[in-house]
C-alpha atoms as a PDB file:
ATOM      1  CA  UNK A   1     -95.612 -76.224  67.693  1.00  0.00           C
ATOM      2  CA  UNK A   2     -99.487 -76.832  66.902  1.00  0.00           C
ATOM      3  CA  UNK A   3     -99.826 -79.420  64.535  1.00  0.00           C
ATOM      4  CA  UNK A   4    -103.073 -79.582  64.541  1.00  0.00           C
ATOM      5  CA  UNK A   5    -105.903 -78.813  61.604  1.00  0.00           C
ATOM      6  CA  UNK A   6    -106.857 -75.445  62.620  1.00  0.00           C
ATOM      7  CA  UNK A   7    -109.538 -73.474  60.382  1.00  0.00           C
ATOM      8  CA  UNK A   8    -108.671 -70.019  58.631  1.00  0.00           C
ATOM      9  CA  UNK A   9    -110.610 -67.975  60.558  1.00  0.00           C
ATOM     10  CA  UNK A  10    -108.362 -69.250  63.875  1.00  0.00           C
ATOM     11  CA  UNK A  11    -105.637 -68.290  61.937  1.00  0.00           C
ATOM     12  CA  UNK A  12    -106.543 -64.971  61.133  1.00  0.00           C
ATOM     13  CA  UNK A  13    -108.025 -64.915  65.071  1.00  0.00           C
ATOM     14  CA  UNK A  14    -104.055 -65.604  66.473  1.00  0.00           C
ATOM     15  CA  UNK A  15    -102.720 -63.685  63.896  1.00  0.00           C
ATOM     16  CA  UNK A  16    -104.586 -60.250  64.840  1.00  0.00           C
ATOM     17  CA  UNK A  17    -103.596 -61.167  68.573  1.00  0.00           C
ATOM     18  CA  UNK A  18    -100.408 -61.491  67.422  1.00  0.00           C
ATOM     19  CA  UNK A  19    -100.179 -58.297  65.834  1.00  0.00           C
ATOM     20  CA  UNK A  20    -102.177 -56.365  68.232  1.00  0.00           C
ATOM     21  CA  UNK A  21     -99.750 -57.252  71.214  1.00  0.00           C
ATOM     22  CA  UNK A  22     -96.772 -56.057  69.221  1.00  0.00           C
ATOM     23  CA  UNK A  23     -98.447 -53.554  67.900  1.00  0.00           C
ATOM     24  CA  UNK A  24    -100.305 -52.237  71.378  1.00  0.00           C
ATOM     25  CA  UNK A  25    -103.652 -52.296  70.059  1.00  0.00           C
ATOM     26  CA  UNK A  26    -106.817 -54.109  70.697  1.00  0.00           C
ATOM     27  CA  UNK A  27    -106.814 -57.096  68.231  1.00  0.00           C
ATOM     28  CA  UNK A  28    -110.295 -55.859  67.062  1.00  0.00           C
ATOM     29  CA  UNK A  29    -108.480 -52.750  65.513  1.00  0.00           C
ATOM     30  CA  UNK A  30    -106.608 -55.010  63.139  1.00  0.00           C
ATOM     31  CA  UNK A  31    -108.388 -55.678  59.913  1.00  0.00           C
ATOM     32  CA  UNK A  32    -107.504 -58.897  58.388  1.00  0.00           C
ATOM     33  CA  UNK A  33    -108.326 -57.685  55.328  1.00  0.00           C
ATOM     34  CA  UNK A  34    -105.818 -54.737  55.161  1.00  0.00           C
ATOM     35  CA  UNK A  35    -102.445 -54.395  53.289  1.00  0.00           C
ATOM     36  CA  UNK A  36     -99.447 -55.019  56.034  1.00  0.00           C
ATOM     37  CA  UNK A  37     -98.568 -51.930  55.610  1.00  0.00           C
ATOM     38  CA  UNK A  38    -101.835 -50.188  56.274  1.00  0.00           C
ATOM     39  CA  UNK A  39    -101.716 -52.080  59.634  1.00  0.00           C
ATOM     40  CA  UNK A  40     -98.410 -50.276  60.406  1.00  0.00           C
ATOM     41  CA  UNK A  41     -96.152 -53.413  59.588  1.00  0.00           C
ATOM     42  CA  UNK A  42     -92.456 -53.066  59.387  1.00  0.00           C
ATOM     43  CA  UNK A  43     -90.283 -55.822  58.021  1.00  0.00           C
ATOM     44  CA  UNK A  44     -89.018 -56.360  61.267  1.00  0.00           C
ATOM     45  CA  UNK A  45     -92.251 -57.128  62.538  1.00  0.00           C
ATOM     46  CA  UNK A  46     -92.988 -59.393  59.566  1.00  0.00           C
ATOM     47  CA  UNK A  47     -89.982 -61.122  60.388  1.00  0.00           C
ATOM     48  CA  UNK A  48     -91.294 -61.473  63.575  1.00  0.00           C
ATOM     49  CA  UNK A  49     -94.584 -62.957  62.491  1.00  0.00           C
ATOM     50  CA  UNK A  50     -93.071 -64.726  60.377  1.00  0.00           C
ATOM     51  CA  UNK A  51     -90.891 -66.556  63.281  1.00  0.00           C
ATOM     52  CA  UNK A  52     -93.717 -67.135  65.111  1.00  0.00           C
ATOM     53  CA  UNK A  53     -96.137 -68.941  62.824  1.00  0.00           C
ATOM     54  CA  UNK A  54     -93.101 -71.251  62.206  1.00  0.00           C
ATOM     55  CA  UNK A  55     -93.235 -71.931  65.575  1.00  0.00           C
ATOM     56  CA  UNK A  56     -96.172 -72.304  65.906  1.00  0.00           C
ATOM     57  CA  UNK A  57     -97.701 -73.964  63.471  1.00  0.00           C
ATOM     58  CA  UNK A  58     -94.001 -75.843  62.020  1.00  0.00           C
ATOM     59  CA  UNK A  59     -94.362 -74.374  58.232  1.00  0.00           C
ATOM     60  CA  UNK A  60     -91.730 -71.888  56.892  1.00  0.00           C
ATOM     61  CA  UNK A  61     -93.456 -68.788  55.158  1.00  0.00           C
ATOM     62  CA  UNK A  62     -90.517 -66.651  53.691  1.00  0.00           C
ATOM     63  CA  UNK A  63     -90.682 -63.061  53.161  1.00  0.00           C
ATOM     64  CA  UNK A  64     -91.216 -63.259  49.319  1.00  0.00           C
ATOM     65  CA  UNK A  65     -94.628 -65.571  49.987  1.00  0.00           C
ATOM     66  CA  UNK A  66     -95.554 -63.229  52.792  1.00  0.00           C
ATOM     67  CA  UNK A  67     -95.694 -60.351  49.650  1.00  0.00           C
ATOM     68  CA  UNK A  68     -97.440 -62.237  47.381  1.00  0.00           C
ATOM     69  CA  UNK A  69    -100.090 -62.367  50.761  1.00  0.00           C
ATOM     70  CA  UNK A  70    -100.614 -58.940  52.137  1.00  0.00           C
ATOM     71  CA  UNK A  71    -103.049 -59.345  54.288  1.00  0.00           C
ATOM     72  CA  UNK A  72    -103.935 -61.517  56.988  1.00  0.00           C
ATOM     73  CA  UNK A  73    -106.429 -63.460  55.096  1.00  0.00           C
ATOM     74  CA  UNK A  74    -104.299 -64.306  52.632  1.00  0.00           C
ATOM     75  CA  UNK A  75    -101.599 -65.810  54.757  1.00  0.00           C
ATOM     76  CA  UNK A  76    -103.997 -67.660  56.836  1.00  0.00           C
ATOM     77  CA  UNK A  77    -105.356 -69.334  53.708  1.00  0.00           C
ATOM     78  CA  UNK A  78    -101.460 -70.101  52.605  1.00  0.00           C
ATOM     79  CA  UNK A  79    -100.666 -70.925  55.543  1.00  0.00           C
ATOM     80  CA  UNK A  80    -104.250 -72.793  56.191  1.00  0.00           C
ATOM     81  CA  UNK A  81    -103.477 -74.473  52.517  1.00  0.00           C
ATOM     82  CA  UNK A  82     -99.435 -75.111  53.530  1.00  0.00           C
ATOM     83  CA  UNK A  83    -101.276 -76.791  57.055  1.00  0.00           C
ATOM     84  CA  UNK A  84    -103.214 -79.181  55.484  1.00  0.00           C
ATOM     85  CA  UNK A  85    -100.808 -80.571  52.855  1.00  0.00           C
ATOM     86  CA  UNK A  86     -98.486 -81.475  55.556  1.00  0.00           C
ATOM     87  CA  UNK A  87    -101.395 -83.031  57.476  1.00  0.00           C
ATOM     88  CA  UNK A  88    -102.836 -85.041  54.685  1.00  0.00           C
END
């Protein structure tokens, strides 16, 4: 788990890596500004990606917030936000 402060922008930056490798594309083909679905998300792979930013960053994002967030700029600022106010 990475505990540490990280900016949005390296959020969005491990997120489209993320993606990319389960997805078997080059991270630059995933716009972090697209819908989920656009990007060819399943709910399996949210799940996923879901799993995995628990991990690694130690906040739980459930399915419903990851919804209201559709894009990977909008979870990295909830999860940027949900970050900080554990930090501070």
């Amino acid at each position: 788990m990475d505990t540490r402060p990280t900016s949005i922008a390296d959020i969005v930056t491990w997120c489209q890596e993320y993606l990319a490798g389960q997805l078997e594309v080059p991270a630059d083909a995933i716009d972090p500004a697209a819908d989920f679905d656009r990007l060819g998300v399943d709910s399996a792979l949210a799940v996923a990606l879901l799993i995995e930013v628990e991990e690694r960053y130690g906040v739980d994002i459930s399915p419903e917030d990851l919804f209201r967030h559709p894009t990977l700029e909008a979870v990295a600022a909830y999860l940027h936000q949900q970050v900080s106010a554990d930090v501070a």
